[in-house]
Protein backbone atom coordinates (compact mmCIF):
# COMPACT_ATOMS: atom_id res chain seq x y z
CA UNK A 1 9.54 5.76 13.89
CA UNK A 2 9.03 2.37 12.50
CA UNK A 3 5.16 3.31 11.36
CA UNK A 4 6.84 6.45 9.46
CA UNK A 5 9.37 4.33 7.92
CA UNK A 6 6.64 1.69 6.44
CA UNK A 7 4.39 4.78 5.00
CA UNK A 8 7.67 6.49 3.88
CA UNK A 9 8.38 3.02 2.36
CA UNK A 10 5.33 2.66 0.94
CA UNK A 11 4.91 5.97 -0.47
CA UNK A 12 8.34 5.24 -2.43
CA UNK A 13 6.94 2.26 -3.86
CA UNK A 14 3.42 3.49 -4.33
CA UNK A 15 4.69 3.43 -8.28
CA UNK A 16 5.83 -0.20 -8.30
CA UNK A 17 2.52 -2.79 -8.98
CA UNK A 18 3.89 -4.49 -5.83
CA UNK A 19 2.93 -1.80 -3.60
CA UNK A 20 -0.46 -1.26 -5.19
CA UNK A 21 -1.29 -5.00 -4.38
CA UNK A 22 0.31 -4.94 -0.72
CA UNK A 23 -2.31 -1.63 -0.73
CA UNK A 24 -4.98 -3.83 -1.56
CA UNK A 25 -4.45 -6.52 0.39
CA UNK A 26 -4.22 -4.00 3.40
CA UNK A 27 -7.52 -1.98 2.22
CA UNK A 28 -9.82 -4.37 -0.06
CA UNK A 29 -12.18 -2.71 -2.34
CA UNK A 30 -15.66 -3.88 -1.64
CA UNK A 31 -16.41 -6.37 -4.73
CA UNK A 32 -19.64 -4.17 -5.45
CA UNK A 33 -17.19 -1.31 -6.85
């Protein structure tokens, strides 16, 4: 329940620039890209 509520969460704030760094920290592009 808790994992759904974090993706749910971050789904929500997948427009906010917050989320997109949190979603970077969590998966970092390689540096190549």
């Amino acid at each position: 329940m808790l994992a759904a509520t974090r993706e749910a969460n971050l789904r929500r704030t997948s427009r906010s620039p917050r989320a997109l760094s949190v979603l970077r920290l969590l998966k970092p592009q390689p540096k190549n890209h």
